[in-house]
PDB file of N, CA and C in Angstrom:
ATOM      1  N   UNK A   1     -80.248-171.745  63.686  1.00  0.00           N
ATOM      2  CA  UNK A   1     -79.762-170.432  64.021  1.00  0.00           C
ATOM      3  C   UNK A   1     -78.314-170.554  64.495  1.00  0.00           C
ATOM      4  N   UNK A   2     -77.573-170.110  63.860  1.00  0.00           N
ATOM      5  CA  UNK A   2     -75.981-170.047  64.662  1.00  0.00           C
ATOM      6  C   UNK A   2     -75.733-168.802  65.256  1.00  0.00           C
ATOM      7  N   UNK A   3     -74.821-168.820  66.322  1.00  0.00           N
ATOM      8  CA  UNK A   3     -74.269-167.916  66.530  1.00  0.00           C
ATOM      9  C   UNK A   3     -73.237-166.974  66.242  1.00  0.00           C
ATOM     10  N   UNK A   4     -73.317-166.002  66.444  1.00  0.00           N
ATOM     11  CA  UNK A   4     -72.542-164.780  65.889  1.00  0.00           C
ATOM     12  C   UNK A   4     -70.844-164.834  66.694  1.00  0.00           C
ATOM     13  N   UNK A   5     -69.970-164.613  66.107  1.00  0.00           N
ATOM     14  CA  UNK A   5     -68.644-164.489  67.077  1.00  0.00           C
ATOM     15  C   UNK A   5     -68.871-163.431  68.256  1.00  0.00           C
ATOM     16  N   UNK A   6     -69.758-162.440  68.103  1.00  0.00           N
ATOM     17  CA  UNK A   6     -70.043-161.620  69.401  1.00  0.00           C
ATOM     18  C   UNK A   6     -70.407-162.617  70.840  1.00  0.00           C
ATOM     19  N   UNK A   7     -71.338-163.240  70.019  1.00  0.00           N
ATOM     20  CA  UNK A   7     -72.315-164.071  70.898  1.00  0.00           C
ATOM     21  C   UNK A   7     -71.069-165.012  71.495  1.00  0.00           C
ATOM     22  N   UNK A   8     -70.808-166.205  70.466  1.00  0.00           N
ATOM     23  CA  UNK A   8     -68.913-166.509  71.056  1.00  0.00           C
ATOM     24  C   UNK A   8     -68.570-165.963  72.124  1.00  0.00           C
ATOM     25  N   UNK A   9     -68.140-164.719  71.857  1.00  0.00           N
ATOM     26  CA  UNK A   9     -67.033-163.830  72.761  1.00  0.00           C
ATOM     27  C   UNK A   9     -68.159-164.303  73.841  1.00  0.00           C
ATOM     28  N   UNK A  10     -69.242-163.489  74.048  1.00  0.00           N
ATOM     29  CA  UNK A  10     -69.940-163.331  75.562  1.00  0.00           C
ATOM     30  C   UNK A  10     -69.930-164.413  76.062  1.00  0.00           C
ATOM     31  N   UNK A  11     -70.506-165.566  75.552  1.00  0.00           N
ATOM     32  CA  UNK A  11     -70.273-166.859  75.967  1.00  0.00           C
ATOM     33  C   UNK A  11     -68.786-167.442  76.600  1.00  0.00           C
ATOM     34  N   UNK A  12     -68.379-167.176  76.133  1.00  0.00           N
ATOM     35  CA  UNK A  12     -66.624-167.109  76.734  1.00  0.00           C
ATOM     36  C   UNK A  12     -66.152-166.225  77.914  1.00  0.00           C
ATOM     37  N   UNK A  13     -66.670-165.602  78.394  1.00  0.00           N
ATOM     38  CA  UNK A  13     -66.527-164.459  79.417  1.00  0.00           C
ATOM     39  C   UNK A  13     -67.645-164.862  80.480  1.00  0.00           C
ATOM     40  N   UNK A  14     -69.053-165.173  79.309  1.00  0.00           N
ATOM     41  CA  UNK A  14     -69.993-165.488  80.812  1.00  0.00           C
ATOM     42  C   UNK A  14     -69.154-166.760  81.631  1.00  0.00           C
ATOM     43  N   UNK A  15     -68.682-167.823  81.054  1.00  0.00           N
ATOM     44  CA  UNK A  15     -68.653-169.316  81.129  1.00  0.00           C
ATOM     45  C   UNK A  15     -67.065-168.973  82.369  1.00  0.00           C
ATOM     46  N   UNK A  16     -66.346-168.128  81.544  1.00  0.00           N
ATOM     47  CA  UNK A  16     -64.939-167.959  82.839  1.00  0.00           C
ATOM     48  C   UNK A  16     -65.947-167.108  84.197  1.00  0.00           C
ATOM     49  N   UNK A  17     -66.928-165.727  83.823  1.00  0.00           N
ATOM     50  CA  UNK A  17     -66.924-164.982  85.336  1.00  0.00           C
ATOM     51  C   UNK A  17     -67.863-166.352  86.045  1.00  0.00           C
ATOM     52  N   UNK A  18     -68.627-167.044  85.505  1.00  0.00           N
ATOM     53  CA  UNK A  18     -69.560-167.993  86.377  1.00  0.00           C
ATOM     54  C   UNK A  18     -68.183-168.817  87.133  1.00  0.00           C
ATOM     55  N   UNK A  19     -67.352-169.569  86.469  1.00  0.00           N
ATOM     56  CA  UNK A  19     -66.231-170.446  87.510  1.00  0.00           C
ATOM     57  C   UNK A  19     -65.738-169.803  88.063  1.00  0.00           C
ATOM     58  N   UNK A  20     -65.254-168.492  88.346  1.00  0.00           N
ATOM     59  CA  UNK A  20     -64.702-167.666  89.075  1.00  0.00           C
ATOM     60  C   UNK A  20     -65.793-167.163  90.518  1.00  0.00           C
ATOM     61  N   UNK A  21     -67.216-166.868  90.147  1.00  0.00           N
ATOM     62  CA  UNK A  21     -67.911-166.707  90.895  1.00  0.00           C
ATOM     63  C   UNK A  21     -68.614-167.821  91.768  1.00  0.00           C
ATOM     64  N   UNK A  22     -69.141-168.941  91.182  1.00  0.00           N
ATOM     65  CA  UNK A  22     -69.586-170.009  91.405  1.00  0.00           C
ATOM     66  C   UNK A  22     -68.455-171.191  92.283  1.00  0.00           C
ATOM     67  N   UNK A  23     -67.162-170.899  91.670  1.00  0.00           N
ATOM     68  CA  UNK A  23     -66.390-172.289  92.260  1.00  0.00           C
ATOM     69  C   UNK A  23     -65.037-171.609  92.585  1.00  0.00           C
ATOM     70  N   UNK A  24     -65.230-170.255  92.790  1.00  0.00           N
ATOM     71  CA  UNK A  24     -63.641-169.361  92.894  1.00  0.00           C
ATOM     72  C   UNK A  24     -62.530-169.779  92.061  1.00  0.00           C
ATOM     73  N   UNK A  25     -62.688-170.466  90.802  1.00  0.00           N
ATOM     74  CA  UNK A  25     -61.525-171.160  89.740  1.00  0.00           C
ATOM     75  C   UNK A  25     -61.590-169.529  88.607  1.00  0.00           C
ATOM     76  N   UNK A  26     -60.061-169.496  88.630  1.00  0.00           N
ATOM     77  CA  UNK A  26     -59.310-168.625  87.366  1.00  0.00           C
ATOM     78  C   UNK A  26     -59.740-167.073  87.585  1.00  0.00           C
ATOM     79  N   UNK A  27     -59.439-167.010  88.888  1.00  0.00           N
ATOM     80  CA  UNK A  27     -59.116-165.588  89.275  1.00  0.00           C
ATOM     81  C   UNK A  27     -59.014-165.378  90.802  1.00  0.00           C
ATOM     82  N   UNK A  28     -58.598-163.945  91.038  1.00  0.00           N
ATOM     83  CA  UNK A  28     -59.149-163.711  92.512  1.00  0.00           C
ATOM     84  C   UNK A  28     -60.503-162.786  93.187  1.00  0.00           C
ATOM     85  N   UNK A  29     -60.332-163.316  94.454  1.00  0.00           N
ATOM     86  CA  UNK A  29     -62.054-162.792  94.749  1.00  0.00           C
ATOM     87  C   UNK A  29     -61.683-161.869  95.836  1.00  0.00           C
ATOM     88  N   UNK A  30     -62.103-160.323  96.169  1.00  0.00           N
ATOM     89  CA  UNK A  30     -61.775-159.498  97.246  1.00  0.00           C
ATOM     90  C   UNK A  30     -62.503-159.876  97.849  1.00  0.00           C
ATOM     91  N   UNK A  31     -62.893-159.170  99.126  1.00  0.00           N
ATOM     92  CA  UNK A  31     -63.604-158.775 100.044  1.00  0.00           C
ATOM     93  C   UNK A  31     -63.502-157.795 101.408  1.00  0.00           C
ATOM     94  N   UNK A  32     -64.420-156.203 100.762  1.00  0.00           N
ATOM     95  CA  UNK A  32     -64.225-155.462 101.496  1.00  0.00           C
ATOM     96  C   UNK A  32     -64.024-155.083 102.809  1.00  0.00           C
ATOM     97  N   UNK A  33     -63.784-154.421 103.145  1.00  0.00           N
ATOM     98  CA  UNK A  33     -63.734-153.797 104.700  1.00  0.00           C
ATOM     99  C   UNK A  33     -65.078-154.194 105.471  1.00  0.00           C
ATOM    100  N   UNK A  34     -66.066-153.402 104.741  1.00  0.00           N
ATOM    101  CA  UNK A  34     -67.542-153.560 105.407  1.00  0.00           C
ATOM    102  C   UNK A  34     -68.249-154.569 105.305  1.00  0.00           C
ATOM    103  N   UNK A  35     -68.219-155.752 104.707  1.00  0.00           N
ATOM    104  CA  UNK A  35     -68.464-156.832 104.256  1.00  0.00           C
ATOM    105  C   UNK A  35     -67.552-157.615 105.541  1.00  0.00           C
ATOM    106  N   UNK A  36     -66.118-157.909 105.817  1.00  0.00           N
ATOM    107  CA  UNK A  36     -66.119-158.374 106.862  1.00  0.00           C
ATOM    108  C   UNK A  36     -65.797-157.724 107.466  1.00  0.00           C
ATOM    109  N   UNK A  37     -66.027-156.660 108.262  1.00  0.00           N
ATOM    110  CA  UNK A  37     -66.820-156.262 109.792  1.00  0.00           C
ATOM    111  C   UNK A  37     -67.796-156.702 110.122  1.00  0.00           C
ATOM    112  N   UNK A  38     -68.879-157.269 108.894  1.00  0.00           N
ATOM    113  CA  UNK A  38     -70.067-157.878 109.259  1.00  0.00           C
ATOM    114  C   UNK A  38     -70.084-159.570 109.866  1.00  0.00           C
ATOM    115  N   UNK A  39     -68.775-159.836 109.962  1.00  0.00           N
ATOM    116  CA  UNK A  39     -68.317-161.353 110.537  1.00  0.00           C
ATOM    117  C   UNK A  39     -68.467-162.570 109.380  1.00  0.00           C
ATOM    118  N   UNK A  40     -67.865-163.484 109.873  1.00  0.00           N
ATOM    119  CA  UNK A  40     -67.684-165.062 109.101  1.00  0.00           C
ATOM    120  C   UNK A  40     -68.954-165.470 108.709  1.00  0.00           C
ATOM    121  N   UNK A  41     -70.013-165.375 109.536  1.00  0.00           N
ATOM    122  CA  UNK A  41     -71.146-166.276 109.493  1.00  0.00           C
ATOM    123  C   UNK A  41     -72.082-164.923 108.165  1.00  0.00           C
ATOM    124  N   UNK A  42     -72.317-163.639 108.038  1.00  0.00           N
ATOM    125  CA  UNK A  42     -72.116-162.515 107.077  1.00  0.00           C
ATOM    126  C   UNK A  42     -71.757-162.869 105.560  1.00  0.00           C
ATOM    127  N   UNK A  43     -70.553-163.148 106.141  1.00  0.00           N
ATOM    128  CA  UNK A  43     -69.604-163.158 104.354  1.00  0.00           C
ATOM    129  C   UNK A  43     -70.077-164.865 104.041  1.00  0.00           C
ATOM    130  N   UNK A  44     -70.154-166.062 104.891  1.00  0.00           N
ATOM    131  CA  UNK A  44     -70.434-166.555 104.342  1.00  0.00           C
ATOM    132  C   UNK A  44     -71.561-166.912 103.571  1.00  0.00           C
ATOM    133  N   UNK A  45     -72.946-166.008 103.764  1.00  0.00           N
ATOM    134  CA  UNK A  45     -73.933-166.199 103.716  1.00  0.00           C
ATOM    135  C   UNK A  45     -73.859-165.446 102.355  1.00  0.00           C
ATOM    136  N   UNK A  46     -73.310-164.356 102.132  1.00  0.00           N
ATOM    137  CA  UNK A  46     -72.968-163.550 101.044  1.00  0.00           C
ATOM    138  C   UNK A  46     -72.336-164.289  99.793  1.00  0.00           C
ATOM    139  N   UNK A  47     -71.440-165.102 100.226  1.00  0.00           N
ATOM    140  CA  UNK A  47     -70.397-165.669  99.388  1.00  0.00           C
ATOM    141  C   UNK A  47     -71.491-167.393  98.951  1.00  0.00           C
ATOM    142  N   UNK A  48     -72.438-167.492  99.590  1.00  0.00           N
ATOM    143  CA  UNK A  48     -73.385-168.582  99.326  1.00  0.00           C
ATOM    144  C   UNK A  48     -74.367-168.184  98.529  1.00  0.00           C
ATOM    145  N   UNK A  49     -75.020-166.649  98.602  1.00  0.00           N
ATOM    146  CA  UNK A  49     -75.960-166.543  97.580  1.00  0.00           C
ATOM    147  C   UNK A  49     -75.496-165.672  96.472  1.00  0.00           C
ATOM    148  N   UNK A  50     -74.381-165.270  96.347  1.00  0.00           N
ATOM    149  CA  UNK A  50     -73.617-165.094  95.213  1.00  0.00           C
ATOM    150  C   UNK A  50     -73.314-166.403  94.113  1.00  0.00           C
ATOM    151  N   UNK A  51     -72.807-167.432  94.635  1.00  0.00           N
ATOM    152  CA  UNK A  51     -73.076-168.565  94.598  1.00  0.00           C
ATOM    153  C   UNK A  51     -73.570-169.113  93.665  1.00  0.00           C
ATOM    154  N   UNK A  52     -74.640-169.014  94.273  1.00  0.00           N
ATOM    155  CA  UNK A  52     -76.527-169.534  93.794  1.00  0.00           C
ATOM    156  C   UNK A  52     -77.055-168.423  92.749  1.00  0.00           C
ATOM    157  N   UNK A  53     -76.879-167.564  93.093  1.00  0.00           N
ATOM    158  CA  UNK A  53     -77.298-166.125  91.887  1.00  0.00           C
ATOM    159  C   UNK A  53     -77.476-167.076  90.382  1.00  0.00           C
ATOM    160  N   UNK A  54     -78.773-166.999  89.911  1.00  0.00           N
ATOM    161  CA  UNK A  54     -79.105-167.356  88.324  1.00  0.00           C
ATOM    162  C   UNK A  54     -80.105-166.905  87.520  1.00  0.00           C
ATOM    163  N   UNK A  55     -80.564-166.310  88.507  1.00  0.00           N
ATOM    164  CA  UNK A  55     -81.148-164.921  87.280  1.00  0.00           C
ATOM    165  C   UNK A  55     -80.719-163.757  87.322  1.00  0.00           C
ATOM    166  N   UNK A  56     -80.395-164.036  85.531  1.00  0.00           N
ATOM    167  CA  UNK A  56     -80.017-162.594  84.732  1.00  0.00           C
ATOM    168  C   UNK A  56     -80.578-162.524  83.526  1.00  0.00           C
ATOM    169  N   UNK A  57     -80.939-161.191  83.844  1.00  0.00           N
ATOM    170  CA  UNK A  57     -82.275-160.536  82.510  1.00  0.00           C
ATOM    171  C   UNK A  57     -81.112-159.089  82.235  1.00  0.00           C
ATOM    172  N   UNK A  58     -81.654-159.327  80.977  1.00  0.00           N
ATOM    173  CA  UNK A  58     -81.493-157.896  80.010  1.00  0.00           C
ATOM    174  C   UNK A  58     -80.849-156.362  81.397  1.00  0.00           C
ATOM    175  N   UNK A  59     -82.207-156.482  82.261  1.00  0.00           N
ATOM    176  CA  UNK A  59     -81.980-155.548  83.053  1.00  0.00           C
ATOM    177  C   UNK A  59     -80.964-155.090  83.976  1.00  0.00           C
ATOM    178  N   UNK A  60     -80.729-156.740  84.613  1.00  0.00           N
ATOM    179  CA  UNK A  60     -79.532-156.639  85.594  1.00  0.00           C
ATOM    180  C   UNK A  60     -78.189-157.492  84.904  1.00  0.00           C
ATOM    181  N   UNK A  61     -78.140-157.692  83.122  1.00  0.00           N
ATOM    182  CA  UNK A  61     -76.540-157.971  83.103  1.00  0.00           C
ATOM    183  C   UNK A  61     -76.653-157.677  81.367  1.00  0.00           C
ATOM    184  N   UNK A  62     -77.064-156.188  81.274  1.00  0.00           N
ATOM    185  CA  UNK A  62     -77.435-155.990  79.939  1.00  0.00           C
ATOM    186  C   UNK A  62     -76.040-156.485  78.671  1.00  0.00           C
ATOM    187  N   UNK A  63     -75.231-157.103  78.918  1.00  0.00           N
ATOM    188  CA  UNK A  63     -74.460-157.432  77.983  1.00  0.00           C
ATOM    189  C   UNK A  63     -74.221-158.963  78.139  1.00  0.00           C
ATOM    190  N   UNK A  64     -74.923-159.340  79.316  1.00  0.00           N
ATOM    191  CA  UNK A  64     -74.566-161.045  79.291  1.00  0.00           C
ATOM    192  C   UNK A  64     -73.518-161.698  79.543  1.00  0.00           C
ATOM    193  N   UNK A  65     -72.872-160.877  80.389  1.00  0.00           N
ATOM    194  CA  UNK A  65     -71.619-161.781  81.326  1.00  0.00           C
ATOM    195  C   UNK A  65     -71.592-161.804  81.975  1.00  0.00           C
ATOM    196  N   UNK A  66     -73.033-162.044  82.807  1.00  0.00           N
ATOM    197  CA  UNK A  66     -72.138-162.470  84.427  1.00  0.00           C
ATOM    198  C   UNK A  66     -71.445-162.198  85.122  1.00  0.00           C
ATOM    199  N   UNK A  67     -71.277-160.454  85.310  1.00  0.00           N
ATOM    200  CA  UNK A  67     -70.064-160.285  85.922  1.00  0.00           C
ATOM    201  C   UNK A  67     -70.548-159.060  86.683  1.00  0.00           C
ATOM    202  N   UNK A  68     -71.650-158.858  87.345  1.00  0.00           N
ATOM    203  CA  UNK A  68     -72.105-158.033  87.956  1.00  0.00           C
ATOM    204  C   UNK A  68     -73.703-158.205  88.501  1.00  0.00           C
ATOM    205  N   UNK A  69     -73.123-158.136  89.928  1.00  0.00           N
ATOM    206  CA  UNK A  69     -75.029-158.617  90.594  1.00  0.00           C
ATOM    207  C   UNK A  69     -75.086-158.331  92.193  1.00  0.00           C
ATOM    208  N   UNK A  70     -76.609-158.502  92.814  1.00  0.00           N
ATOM    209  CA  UNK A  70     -76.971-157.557  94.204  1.00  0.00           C
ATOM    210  C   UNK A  70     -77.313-158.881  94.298  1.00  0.00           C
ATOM    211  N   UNK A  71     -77.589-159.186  95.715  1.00  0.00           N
ATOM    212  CA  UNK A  71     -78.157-160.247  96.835  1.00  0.00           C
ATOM    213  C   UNK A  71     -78.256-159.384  98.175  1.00  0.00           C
ATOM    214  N   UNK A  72     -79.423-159.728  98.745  1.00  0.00           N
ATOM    215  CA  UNK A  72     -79.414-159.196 100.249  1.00  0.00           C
ATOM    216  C   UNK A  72     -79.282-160.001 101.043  1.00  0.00           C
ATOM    217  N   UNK A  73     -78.381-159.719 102.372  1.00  0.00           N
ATOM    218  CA  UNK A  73     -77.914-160.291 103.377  1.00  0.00           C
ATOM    219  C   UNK A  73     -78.616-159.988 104.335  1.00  0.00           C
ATOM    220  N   UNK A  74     -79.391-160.185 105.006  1.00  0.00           N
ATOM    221  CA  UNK A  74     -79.668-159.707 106.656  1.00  0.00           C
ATOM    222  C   UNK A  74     -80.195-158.538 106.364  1.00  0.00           C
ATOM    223  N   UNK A  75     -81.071-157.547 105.814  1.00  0.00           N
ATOM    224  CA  UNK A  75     -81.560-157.107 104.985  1.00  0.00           C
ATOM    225  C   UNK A  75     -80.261-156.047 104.600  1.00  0.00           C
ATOM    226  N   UNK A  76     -79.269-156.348 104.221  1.00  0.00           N
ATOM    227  CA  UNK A  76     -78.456-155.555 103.600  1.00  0.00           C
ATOM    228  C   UNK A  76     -77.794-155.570 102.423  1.00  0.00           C
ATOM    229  N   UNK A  77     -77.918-155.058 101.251  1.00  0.00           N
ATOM    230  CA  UNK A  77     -77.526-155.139  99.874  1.00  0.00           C
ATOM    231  C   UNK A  77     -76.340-155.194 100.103  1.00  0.00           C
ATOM    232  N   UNK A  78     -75.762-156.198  99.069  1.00  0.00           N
ATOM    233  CA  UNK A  78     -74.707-156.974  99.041  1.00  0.00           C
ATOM    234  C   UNK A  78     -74.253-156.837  97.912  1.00  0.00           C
ATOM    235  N   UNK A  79     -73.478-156.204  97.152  1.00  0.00           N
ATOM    236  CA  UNK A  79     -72.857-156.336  95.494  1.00  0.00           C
ATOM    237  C   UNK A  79     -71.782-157.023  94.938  1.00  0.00           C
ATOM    238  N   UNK A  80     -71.684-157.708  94.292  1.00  0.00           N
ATOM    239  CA  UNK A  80     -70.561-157.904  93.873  1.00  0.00           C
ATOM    240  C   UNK A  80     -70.246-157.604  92.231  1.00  0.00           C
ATOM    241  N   UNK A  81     -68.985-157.662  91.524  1.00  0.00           N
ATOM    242  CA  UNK A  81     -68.192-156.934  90.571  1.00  0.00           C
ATOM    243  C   UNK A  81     -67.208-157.693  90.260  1.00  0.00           C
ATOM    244  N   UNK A  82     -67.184-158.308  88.801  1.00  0.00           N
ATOM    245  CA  UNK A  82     -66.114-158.665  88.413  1.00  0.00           C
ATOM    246  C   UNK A  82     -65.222-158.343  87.048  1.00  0.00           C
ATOM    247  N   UNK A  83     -63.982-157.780  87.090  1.00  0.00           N
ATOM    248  CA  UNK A  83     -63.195-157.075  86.388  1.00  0.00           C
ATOM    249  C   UNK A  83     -61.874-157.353  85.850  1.00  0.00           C
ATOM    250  N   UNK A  84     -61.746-157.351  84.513  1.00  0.00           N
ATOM    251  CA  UNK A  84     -60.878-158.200  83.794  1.00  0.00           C
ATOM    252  C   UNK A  84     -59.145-157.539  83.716  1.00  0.00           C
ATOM    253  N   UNK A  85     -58.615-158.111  84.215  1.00  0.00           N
ATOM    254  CA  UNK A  85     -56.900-156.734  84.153  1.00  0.00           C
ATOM    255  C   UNK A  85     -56.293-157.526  83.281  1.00  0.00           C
ATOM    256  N   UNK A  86     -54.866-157.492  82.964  1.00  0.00           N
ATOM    257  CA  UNK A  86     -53.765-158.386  82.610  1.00  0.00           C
ATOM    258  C   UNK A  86     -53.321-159.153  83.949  1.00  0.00           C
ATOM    259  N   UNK A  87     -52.259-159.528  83.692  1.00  0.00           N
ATOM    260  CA  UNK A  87     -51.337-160.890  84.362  1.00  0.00           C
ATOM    261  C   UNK A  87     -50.753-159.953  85.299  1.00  0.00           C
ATOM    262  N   UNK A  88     -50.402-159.277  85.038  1.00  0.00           N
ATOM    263  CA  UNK A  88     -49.752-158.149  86.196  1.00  0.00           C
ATOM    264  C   UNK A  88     -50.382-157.157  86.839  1.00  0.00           C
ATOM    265  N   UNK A  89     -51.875-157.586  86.798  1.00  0.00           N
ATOM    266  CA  UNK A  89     -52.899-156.447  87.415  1.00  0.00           C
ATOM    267  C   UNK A  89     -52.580-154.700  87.172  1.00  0.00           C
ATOM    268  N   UNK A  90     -52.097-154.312  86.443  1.00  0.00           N
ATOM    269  CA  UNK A  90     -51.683-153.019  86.234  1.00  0.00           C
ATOM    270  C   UNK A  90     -52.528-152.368  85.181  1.00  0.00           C
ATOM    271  N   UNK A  91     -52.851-153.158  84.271  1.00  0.00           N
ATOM    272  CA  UNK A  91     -53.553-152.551  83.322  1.00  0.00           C
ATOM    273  C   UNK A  91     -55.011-153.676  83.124  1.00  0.00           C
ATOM    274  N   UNK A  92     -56.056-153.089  82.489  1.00  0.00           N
ATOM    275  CA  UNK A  92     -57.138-153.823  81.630  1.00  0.00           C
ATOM    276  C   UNK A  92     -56.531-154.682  80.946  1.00  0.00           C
ATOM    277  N   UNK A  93     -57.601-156.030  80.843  1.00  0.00           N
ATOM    278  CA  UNK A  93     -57.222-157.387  79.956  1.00  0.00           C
ATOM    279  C   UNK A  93     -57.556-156.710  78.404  1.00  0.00           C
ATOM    280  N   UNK A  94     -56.544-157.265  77.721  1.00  0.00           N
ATOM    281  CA  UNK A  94     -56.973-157.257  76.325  1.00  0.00           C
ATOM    282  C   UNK A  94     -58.073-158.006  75.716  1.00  0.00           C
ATOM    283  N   UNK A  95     -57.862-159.359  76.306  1.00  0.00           N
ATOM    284  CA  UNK A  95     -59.111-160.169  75.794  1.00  0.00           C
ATOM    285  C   UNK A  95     -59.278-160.954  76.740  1.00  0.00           C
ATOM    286  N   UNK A  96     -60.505-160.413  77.424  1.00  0.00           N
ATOM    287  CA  UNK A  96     -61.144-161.374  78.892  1.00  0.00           C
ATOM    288  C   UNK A  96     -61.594-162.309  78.204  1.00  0.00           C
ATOM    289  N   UNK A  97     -61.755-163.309  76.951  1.00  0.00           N
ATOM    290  CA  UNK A  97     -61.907-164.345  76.528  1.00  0.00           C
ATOM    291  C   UNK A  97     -60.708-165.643  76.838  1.00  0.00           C
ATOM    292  N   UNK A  98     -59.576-164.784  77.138  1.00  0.00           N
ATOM    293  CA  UNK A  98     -58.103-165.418  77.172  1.00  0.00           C
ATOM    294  C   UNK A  98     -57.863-165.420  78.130  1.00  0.00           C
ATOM    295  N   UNK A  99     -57.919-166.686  79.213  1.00  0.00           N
ATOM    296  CA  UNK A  99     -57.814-167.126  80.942  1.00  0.00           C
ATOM    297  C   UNK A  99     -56.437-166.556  80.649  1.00  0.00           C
ATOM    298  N   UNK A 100     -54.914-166.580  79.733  1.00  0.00           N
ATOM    299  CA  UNK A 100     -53.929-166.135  80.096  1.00  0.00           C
ATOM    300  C   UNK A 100     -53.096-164.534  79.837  1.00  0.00           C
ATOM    301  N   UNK A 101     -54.349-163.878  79.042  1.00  0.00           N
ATOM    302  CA  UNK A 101     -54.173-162.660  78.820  1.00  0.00           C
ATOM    303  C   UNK A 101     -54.685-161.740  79.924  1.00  0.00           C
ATOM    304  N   UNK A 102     -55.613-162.679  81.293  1.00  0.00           N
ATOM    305  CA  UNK A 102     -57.091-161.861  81.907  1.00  0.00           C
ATOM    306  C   UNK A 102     -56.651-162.264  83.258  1.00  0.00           C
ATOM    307  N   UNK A 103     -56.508-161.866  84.597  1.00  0.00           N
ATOM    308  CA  UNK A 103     -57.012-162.412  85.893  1.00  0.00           C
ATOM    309  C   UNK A 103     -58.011-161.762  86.127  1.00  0.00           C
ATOM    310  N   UNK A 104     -58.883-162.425  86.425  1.00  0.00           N
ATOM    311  CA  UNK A 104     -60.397-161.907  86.489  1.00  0.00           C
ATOM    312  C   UNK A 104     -60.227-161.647  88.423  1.00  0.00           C
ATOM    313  N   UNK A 105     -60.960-160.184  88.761  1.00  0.00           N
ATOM    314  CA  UNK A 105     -60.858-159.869  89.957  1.00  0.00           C
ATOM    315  C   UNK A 105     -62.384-159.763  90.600  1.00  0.00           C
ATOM    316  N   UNK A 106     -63.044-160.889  91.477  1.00  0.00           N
ATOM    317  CA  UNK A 106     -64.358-160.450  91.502  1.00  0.00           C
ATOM    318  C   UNK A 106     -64.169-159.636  93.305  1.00  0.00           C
ATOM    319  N   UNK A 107     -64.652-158.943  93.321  1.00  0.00           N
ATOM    320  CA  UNK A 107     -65.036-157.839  94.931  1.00  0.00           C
ATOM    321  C   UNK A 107     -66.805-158.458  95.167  1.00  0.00           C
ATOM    322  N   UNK A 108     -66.380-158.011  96.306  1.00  0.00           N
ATOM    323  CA  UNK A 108     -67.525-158.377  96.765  1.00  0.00           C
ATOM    324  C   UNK A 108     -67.421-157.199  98.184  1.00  0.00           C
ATOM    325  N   UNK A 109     -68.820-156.562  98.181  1.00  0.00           N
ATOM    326  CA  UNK A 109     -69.019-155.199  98.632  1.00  0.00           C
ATOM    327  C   UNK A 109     -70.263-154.783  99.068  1.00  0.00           C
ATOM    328  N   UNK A 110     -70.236-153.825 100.342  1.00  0.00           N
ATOM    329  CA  UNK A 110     -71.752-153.293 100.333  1.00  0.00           C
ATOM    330  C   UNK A 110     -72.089-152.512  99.543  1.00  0.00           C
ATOM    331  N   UNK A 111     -73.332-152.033  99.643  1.00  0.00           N
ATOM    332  CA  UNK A 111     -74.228-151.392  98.095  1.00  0.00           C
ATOM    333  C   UNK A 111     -73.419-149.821  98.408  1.00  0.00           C
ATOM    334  N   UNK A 112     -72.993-149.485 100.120  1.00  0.00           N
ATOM    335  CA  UNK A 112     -72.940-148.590 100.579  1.00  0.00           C
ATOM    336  C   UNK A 112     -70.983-148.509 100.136  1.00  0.00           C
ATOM    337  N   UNK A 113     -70.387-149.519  99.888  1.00  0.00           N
ATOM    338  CA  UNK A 113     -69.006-149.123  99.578  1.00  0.00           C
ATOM    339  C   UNK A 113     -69.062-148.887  98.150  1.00  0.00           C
ATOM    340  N   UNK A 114     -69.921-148.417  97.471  1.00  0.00           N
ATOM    341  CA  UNK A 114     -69.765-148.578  96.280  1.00  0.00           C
ATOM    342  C   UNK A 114     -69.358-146.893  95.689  1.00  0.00           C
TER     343      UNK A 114
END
């Protein structure tokens, strides 16, 4: 069975948002207001099971990139979001396949800043 260049593309996007999420490599990572008000020991616990996050089904990443997911903290939903611009953050990436066409921006947020 080979794969399709679609399949390609996603694979290329999952493989950059996972190093970006997983090891903070080839982009930047926010973090909201309400997220730290909740303190160091909070965000880090957030920023650890974001982390760890490895299941994704159809349901929660219906296109297969990795670039959007919930974890609860202390029983508080935790989201994070990651979003592809150009080099100058002003506009959408042309091709989030291209680390130099894309800075990938992941946030990280309550369910409630959303």
């Amino acid at each position: 069975m080979s794969m399709t260049d679609d399949d390609c593309r996603t694979c290329a996007i999952r493989d950059l948002n996972d190093a970006l999420r997983i090891k903070g490599e080839g982009g930047q990572i926010l973090i909201t207001p309400g997220v730290v008000h909740r303190g160091d020991a909070f965000i880090a616990q957030a920023v650890t099971a974001m982390q760890a996050q490895s299941e994704f089904s159809e349901e929660n990443d219906p296109y297969g990139e990795h670039d959007f997911g919930r974890v609860v903290i202390e029983d508080e939903p935790v989201l994070w979001k990651i979003d592809y611009y150009d080099p100058t953050l002003k506009y959408g990436s042309d091709d989030p396949t291209d680390p130099e066409k894309t800075t990938r921006v992941l946030t990280l947020f309550l369910a409630e800043e959303y």
